[in-house]
N, C-alpha and C. Protein backbone atom coordinates (compact mmCIF):
# COMPACT_ATOMS: atom_id res chain seq x y z
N UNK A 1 26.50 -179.86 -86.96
CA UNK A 1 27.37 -180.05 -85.83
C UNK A 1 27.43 -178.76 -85.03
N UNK A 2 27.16 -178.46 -83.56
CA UNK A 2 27.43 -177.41 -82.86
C UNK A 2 28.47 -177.20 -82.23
N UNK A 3 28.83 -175.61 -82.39
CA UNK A 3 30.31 -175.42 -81.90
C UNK A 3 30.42 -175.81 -80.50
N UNK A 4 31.34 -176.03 -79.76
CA UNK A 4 31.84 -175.78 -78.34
C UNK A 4 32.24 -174.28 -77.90
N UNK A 5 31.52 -174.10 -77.48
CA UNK A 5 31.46 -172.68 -76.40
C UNK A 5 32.70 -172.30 -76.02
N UNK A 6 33.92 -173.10 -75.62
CA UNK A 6 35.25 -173.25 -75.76
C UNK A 6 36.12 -173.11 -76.86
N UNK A 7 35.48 -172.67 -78.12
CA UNK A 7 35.85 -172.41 -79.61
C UNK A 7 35.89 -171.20 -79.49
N UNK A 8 34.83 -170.64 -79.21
CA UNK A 8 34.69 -169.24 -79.73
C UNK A 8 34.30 -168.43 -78.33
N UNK A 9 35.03 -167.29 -77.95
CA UNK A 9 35.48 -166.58 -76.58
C UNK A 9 33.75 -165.15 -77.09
N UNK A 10 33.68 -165.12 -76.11
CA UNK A 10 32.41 -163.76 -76.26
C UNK A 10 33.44 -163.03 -76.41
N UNK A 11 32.43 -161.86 -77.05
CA UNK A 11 33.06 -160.43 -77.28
C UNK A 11 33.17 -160.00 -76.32
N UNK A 12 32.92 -160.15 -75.26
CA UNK A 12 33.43 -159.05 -74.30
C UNK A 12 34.77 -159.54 -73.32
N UNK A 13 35.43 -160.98 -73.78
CA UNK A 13 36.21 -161.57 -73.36
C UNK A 13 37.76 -160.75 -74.16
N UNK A 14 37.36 -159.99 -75.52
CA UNK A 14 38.26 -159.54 -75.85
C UNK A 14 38.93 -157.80 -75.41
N UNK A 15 40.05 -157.89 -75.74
CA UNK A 15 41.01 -156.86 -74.66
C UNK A 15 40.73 -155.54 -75.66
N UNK A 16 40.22 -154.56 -75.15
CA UNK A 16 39.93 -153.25 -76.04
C UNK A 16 40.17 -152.17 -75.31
N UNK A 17 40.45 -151.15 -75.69
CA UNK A 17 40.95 -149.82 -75.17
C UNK A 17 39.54 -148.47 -75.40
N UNK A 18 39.31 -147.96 -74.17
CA UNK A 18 38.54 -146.82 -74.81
C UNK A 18 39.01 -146.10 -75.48
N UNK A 19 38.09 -145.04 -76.22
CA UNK A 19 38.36 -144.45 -77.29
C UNK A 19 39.25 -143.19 -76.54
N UNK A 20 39.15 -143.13 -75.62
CA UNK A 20 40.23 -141.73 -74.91
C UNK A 20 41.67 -142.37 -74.59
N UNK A 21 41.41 -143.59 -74.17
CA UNK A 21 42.60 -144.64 -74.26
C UNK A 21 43.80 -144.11 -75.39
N UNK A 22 42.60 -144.93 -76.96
CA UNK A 22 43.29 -144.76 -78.09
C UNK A 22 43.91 -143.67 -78.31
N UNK A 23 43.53 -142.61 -78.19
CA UNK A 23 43.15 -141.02 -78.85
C UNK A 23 44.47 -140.75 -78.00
N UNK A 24 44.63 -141.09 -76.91
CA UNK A 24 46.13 -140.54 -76.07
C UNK A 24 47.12 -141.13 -76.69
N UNK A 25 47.43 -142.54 -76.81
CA UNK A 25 48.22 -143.29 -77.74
C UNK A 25 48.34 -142.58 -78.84
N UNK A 26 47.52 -142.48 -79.55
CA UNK A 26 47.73 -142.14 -80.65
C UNK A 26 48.23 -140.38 -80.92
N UNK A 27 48.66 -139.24 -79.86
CA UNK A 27 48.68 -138.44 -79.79
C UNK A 27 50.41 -138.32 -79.24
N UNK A 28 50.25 -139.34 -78.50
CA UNK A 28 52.05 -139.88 -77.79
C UNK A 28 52.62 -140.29 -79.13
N UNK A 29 52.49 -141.09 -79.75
CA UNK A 29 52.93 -142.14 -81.20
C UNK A 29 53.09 -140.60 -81.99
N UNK A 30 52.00 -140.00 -81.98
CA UNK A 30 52.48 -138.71 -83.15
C UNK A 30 53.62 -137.67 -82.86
N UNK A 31 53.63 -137.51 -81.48
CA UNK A 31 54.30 -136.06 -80.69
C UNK A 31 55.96 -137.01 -81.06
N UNK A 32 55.95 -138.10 -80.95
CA UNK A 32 57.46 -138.63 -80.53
C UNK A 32 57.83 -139.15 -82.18
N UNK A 33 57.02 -139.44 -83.12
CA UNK A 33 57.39 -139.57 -84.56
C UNK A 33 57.67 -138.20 -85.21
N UNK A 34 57.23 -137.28 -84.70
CA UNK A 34 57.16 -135.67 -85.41
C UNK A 34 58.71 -135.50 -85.10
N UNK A 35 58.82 -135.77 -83.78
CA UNK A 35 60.54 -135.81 -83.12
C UNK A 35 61.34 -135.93 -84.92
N UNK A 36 60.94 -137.61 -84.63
CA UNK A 36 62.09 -138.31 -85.60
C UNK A 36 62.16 -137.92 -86.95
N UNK A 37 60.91 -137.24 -87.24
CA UNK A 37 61.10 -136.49 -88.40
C UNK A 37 61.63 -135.32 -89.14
N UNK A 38 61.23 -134.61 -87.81
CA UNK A 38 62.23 -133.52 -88.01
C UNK A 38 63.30 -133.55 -87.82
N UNK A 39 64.35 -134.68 -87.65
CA UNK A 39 65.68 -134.70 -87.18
C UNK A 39 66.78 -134.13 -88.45
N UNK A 40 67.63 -133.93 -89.02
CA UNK A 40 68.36 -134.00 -90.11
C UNK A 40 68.86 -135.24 -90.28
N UNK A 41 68.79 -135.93 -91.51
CA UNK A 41 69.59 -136.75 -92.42
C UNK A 41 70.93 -136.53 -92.37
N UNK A 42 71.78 -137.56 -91.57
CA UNK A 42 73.12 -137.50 -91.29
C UNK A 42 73.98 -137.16 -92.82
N UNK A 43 74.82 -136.34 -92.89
CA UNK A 43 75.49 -136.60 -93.65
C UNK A 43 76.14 -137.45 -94.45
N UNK A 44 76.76 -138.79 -93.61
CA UNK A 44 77.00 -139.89 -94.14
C UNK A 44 76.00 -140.64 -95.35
N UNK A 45 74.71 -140.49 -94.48
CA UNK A 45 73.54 -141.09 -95.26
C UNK A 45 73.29 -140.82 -96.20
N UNK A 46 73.30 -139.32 -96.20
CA UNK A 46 73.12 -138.71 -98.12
C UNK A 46 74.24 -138.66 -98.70
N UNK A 47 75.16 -139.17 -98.64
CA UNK A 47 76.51 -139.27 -99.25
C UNK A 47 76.46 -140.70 -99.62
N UNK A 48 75.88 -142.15 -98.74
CA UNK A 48 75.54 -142.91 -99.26
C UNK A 48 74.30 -143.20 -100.57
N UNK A 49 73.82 -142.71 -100.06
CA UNK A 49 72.24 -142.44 -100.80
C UNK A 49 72.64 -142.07 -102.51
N UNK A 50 73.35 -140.96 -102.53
CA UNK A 50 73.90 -140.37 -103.64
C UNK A 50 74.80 -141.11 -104.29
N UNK A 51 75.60 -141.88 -103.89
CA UNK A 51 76.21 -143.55 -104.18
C UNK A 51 75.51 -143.80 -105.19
N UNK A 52 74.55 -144.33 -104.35
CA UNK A 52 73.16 -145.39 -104.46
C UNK A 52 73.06 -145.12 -105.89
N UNK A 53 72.60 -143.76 -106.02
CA UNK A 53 72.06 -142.75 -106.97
C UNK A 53 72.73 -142.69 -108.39
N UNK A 54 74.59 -142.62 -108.38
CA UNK A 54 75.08 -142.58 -108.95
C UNK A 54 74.80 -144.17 -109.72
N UNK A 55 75.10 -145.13 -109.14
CA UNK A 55 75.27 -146.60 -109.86
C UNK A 55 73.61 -146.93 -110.77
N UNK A 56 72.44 -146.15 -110.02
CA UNK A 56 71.58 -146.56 -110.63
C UNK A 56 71.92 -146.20 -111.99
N UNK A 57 72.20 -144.82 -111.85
CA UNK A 57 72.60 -143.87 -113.40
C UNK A 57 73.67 -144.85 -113.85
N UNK A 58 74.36 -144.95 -113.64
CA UNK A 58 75.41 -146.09 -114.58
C UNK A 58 74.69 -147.22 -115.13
N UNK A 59 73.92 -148.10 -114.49
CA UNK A 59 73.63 -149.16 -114.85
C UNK A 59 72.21 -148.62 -115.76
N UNK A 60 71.98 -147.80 -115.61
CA UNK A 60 70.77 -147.38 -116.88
C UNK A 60 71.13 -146.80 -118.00
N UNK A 61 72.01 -146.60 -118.51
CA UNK A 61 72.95 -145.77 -119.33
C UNK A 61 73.95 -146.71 -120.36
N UNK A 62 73.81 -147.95 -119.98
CA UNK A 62 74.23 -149.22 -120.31
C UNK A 62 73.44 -149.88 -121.50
């Protein structure tokens, strides 16, 4: 049985980015995640966290 030409799209019908395209994206995505990484861990959070921390220790100790 032969496909329909309407099945299957050519490759060049699909949406692609040059590689200088990518390489900028991917240089924006890093510069603005480096941001969020270096931010400090709110206080609250490691006070939750340490919660967290404590109950595991309880319930293993059991």
């Amino acid at each position: 049985m032969a496909r329909d030409q309407k099945d299957e799209a050519p490759e060049t019908d699909k949406p692609s980015l040059s590689q200088d395209s990518q390489a900028f994206i991917g240089l924006k995505l890093r510069e603005l995640y480096d941001d969020v990484v270096a931010e400090p861990v709110p206080d609250r959070l490691l006070e939750l966290l340490g919660k967290l921390g404590e109950d595991d220790d309880k319930s293993k100790s059991k």
